[in-house]
PDB file of N, CA and C in Angstrom:
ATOM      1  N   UNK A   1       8.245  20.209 -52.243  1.00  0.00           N
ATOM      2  CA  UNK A   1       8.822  21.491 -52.550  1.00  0.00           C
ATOM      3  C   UNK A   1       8.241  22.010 -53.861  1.00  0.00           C
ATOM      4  N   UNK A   2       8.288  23.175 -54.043  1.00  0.00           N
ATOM      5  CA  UNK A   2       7.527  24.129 -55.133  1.00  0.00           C
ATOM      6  C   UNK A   2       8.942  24.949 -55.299  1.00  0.00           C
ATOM      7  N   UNK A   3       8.745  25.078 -56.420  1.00  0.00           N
ATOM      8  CA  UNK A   3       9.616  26.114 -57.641  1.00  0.00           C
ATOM      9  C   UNK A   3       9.699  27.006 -57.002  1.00  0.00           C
ATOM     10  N   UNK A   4       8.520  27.801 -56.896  1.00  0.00           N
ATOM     11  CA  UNK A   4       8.163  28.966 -56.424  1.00  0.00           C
ATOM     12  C   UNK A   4       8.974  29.313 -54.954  1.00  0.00           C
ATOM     13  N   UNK A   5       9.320  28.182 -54.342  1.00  0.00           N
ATOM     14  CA  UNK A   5       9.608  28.347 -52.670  1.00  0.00           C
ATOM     15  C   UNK A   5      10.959  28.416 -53.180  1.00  0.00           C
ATOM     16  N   UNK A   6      11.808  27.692 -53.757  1.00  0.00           N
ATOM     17  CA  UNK A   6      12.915  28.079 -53.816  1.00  0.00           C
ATOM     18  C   UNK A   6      13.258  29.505 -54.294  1.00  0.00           C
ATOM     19  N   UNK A   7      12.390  30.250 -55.107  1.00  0.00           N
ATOM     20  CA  UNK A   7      12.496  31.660 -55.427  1.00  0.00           C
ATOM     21  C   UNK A   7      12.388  32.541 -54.517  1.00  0.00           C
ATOM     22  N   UNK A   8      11.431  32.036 -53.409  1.00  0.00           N
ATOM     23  CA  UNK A   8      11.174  33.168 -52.347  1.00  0.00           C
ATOM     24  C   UNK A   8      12.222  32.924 -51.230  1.00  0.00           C
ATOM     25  N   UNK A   9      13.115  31.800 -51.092  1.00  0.00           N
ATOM     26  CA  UNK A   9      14.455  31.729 -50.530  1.00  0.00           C
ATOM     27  C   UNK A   9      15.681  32.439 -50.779  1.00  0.00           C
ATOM     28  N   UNK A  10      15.684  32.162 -52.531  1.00  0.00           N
ATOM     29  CA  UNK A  10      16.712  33.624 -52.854  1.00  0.00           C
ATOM     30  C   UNK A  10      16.254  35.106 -52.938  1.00  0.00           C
ATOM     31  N   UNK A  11      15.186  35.318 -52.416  1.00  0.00           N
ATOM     32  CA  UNK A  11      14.558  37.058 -52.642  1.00  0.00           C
ATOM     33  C   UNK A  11      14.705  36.731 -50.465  1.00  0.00           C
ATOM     34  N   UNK A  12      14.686  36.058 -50.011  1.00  0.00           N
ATOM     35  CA  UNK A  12      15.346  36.754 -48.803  1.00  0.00           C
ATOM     36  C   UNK A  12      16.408  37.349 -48.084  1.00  0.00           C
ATOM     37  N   UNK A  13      15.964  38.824 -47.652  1.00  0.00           N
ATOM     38  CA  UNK A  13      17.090  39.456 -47.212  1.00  0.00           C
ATOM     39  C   UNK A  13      18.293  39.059 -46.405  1.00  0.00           C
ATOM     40  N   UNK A  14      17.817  37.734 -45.718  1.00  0.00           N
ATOM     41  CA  UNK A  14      18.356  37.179 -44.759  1.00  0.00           C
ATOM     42  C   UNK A  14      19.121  35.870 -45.072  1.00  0.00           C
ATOM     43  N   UNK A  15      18.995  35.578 -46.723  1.00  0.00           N
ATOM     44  CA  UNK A  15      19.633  34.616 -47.097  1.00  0.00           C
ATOM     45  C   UNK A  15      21.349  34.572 -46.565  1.00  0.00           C
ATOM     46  N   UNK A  16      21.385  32.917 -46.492  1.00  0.00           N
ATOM     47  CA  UNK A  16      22.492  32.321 -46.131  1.00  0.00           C
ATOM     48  C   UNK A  16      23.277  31.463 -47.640  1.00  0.00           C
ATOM     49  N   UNK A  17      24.517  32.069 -48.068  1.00  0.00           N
ATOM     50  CA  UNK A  17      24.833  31.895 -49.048  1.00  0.00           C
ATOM     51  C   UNK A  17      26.072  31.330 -48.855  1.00  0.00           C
ATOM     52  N   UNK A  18      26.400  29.441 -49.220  1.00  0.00           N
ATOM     53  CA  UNK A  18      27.765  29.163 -49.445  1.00  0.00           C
ATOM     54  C   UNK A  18      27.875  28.541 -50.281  1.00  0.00           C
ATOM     55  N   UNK A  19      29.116  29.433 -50.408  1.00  0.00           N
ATOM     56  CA  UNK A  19      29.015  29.635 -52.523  1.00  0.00           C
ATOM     57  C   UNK A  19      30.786  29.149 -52.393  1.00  0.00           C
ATOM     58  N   UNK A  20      31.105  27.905 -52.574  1.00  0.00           N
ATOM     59  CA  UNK A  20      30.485  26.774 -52.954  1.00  0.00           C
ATOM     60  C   UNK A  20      30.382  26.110 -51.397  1.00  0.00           C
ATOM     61  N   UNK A  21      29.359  24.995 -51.965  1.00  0.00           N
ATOM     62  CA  UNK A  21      29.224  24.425 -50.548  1.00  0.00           C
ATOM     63  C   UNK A  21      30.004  23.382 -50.124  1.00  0.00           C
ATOM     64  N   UNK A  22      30.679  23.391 -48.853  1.00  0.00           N
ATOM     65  CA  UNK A  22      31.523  22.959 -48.405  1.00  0.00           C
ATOM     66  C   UNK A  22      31.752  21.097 -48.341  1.00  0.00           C
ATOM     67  N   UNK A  23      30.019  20.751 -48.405  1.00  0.00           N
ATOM     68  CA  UNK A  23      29.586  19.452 -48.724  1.00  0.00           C
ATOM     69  C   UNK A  23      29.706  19.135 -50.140  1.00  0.00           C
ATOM     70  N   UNK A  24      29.837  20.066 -50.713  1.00  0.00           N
ATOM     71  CA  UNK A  24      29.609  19.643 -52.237  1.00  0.00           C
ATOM     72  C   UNK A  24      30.508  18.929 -52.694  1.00  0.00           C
ATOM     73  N   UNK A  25      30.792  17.761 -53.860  1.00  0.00           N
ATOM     74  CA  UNK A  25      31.607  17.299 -54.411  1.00  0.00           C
ATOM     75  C   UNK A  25      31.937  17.731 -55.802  1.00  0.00           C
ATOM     76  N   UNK A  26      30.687  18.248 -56.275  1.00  0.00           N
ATOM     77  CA  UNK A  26      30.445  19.197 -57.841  1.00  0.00           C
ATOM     78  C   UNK A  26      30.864  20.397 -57.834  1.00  0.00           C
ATOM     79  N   UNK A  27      31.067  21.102 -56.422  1.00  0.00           N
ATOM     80  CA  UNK A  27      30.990  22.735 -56.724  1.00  0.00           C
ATOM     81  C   UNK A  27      29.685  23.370 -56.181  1.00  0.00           C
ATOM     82  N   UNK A  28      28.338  22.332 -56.303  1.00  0.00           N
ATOM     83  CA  UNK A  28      27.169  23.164 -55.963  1.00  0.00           C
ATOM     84  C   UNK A  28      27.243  23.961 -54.709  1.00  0.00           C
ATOM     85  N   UNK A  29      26.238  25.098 -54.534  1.00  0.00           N
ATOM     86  CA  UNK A  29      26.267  25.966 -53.791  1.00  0.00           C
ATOM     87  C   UNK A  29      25.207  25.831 -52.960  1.00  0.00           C
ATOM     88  N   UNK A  30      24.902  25.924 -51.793  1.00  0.00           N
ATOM     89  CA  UNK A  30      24.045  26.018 -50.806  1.00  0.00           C
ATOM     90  C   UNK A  30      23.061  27.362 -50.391  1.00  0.00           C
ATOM     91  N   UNK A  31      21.610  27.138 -50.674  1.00  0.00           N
ATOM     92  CA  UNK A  31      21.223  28.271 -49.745  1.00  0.00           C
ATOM     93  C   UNK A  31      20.312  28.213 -48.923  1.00  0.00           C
ATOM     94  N   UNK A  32      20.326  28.950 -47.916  1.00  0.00           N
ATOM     95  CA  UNK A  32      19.275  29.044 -46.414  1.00  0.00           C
ATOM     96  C   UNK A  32      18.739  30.265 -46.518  1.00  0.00           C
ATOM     97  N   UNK A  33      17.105  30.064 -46.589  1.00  0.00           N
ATOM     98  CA  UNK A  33      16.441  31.156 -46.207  1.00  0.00           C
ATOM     99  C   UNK A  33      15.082  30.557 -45.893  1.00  0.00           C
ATOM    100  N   UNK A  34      14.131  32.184 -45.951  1.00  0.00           N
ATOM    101  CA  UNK A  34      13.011  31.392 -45.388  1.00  0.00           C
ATOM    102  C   UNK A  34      12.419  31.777 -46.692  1.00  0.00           C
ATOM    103  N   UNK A  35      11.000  30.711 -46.722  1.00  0.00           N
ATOM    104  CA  UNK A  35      10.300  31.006 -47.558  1.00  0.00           C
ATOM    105  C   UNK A  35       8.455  30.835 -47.114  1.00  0.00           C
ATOM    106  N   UNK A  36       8.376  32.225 -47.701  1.00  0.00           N
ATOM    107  CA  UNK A  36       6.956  32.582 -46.548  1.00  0.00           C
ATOM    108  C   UNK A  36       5.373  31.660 -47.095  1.00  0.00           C
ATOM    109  N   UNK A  37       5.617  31.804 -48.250  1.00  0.00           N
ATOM    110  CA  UNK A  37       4.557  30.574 -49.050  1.00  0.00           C
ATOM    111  C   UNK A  37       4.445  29.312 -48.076  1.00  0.00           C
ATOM    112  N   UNK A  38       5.924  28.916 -47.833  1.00  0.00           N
ATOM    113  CA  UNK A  38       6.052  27.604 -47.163  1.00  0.00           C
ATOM    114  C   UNK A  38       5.916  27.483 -45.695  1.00  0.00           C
ATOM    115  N   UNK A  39       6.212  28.614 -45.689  1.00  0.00           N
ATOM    116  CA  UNK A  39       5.954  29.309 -43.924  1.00  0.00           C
ATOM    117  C   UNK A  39       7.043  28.301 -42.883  1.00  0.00           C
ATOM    118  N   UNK A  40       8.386  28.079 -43.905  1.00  0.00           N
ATOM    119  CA  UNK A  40       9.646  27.528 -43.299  1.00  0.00           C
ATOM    120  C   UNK A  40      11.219  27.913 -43.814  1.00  0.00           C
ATOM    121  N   UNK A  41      11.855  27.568 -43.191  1.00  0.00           N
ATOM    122  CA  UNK A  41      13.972  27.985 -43.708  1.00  0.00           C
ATOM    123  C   UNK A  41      13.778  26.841 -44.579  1.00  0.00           C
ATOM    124  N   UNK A  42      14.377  26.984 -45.818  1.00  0.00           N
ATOM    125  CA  UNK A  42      14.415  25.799 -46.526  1.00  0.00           C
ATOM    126  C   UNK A  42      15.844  25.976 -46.900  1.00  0.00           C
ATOM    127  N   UNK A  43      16.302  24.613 -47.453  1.00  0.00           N
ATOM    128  CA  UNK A  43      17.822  24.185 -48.382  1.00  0.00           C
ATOM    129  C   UNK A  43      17.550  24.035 -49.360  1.00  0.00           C
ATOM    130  N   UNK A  44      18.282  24.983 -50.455  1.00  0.00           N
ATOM    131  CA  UNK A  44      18.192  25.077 -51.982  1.00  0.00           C
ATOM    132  C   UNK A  44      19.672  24.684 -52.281  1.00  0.00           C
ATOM    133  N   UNK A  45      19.715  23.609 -52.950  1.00  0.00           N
ATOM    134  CA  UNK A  45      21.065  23.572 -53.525  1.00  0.00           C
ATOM    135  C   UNK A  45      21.196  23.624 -54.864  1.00  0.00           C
ATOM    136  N   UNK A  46      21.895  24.398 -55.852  1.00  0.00           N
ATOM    137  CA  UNK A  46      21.711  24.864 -56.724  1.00  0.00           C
ATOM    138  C   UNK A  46      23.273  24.959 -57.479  1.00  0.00           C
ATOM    139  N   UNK A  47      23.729  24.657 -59.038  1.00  0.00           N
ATOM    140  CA  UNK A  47      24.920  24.932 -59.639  1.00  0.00           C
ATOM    141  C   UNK A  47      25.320  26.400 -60.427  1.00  0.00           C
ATOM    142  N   UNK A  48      25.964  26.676 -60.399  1.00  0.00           N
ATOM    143  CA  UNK A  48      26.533  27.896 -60.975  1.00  0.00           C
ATOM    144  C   UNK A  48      26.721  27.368 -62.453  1.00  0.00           C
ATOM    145  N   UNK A  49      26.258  27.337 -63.441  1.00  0.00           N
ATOM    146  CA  UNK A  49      27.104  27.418 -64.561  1.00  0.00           C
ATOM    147  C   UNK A  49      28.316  28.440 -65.266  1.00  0.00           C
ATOM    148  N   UNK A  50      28.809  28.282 -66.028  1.00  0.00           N
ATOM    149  CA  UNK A  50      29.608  29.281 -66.467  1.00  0.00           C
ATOM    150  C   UNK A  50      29.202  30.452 -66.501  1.00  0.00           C
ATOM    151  N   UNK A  51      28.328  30.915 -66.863  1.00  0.00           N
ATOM    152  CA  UNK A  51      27.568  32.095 -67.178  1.00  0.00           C
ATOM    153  C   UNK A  51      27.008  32.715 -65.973  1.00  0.00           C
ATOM    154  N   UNK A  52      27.124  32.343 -64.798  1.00  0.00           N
ATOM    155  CA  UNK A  52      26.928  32.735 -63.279  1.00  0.00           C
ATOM    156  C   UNK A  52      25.112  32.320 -63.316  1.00  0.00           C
ATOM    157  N   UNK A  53      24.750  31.713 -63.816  1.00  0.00           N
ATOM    158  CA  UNK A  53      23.438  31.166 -63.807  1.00  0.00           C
ATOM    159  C   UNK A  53      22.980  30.190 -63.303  1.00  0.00           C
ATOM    160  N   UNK A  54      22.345  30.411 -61.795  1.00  0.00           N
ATOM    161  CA  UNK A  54      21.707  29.163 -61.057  1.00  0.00           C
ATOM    162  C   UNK A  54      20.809  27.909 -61.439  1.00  0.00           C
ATOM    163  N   UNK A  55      21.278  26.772 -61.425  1.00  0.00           N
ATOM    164  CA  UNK A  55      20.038  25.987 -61.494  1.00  0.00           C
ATOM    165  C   UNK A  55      20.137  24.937 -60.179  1.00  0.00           C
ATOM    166  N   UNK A  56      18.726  25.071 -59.700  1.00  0.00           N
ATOM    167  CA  UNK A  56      18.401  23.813 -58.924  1.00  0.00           C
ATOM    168  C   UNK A  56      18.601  23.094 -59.496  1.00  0.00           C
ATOM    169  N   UNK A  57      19.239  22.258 -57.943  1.00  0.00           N
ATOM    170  CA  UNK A  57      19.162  20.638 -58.039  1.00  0.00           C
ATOM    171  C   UNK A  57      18.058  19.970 -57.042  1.00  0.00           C
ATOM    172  N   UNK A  58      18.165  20.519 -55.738  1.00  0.00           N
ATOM    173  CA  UNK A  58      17.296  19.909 -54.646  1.00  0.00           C
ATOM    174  C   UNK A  58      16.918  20.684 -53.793  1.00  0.00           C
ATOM    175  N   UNK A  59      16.054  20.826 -52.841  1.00  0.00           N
ATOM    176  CA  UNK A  59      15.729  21.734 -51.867  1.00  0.00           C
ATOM    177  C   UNK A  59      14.994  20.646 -50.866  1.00  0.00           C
ATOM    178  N   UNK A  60      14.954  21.278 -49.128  1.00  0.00           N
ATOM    179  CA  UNK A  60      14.009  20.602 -48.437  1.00  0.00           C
ATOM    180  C   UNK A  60      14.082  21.546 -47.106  1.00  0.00           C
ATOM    181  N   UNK A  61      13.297  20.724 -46.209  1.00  0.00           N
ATOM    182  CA  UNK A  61      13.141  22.047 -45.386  1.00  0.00           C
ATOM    183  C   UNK A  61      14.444  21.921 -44.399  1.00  0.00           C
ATOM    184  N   UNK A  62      14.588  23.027 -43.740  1.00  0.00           N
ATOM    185  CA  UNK A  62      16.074  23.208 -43.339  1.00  0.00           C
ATOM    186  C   UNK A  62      16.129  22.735 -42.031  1.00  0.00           C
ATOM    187  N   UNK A  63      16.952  22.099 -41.219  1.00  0.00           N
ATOM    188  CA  UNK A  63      16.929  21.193 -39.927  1.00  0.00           C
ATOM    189  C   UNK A  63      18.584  21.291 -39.425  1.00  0.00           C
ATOM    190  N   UNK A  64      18.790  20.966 -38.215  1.00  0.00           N
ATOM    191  CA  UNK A  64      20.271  20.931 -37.628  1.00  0.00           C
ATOM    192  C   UNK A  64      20.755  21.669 -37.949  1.00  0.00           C
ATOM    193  N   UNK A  65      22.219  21.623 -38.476  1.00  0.00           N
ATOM    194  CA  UNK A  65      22.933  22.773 -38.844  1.00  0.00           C
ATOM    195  C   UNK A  65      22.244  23.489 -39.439  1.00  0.00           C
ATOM    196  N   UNK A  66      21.986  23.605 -40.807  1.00  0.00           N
ATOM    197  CA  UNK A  66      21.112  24.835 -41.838  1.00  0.00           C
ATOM    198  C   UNK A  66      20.267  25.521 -40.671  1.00  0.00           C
ATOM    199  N   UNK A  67      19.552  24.529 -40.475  1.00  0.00           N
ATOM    200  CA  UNK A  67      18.536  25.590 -39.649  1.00  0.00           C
ATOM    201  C   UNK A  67      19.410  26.825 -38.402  1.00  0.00           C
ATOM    202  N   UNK A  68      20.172  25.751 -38.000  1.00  0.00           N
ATOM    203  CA  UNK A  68      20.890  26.559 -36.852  1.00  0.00           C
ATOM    204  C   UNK A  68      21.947  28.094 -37.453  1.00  0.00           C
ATOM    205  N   UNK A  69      22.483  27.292 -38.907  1.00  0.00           N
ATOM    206  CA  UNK A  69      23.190  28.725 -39.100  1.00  0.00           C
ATOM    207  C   UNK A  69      22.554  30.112 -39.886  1.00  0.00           C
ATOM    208  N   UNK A  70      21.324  29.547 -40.069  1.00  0.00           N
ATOM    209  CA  UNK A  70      20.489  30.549 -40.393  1.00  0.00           C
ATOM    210  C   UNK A  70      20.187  31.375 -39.533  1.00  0.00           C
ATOM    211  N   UNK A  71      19.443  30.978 -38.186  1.00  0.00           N
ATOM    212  CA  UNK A  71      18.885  31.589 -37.209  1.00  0.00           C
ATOM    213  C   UNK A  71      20.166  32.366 -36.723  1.00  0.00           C
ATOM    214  N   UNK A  72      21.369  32.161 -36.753  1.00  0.00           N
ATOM    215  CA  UNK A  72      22.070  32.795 -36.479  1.00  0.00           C
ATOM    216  C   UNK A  72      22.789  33.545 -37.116  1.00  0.00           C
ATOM    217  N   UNK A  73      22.746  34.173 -38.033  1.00  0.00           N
ATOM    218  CA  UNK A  73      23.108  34.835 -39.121  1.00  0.00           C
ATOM    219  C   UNK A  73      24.276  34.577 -39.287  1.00  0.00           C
ATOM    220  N   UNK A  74      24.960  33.398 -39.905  1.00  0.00           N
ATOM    221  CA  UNK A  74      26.298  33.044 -40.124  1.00  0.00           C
ATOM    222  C   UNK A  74      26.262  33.506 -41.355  1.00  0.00           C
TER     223      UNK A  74
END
């Protein structure tokens, strides 16, 4: 994964945003999109700090569910 791919995941229109994620034990937030560099849906999981400011934690490419609730615009 590249920096860069997780950026072009949150600049998609089609992003899938759960804010917080339901897996999470921290609070982190989940996102699904595609990213065209990578030429795939990837998983960005990322924390909110106080200040509403994202930081990655992990990303990979998106499979089973993710993939599925993407394609379907959940």
């Amino acid at each position: 994964m590249e920096p860069e791919w997780a950026g072009e995941v949150m600049d998609d229109d089609e992003l899938l945003a759960l804010e917080p994620d339901p897996k999470s034990r921290m609070g982190a937030s989940r996102f699904i999109g595609y990213s065209p560099t990578a030429g795939r849906v990837l998983t960005v999981i990322a924390f909110r700090d106080d200040d509403g400011d994202l930081h990655g934690i992990n990303a990979w490419p998106a499979t089973g569910a993710d993939l599925k609730l993407y394609r379907e615009g959940d």
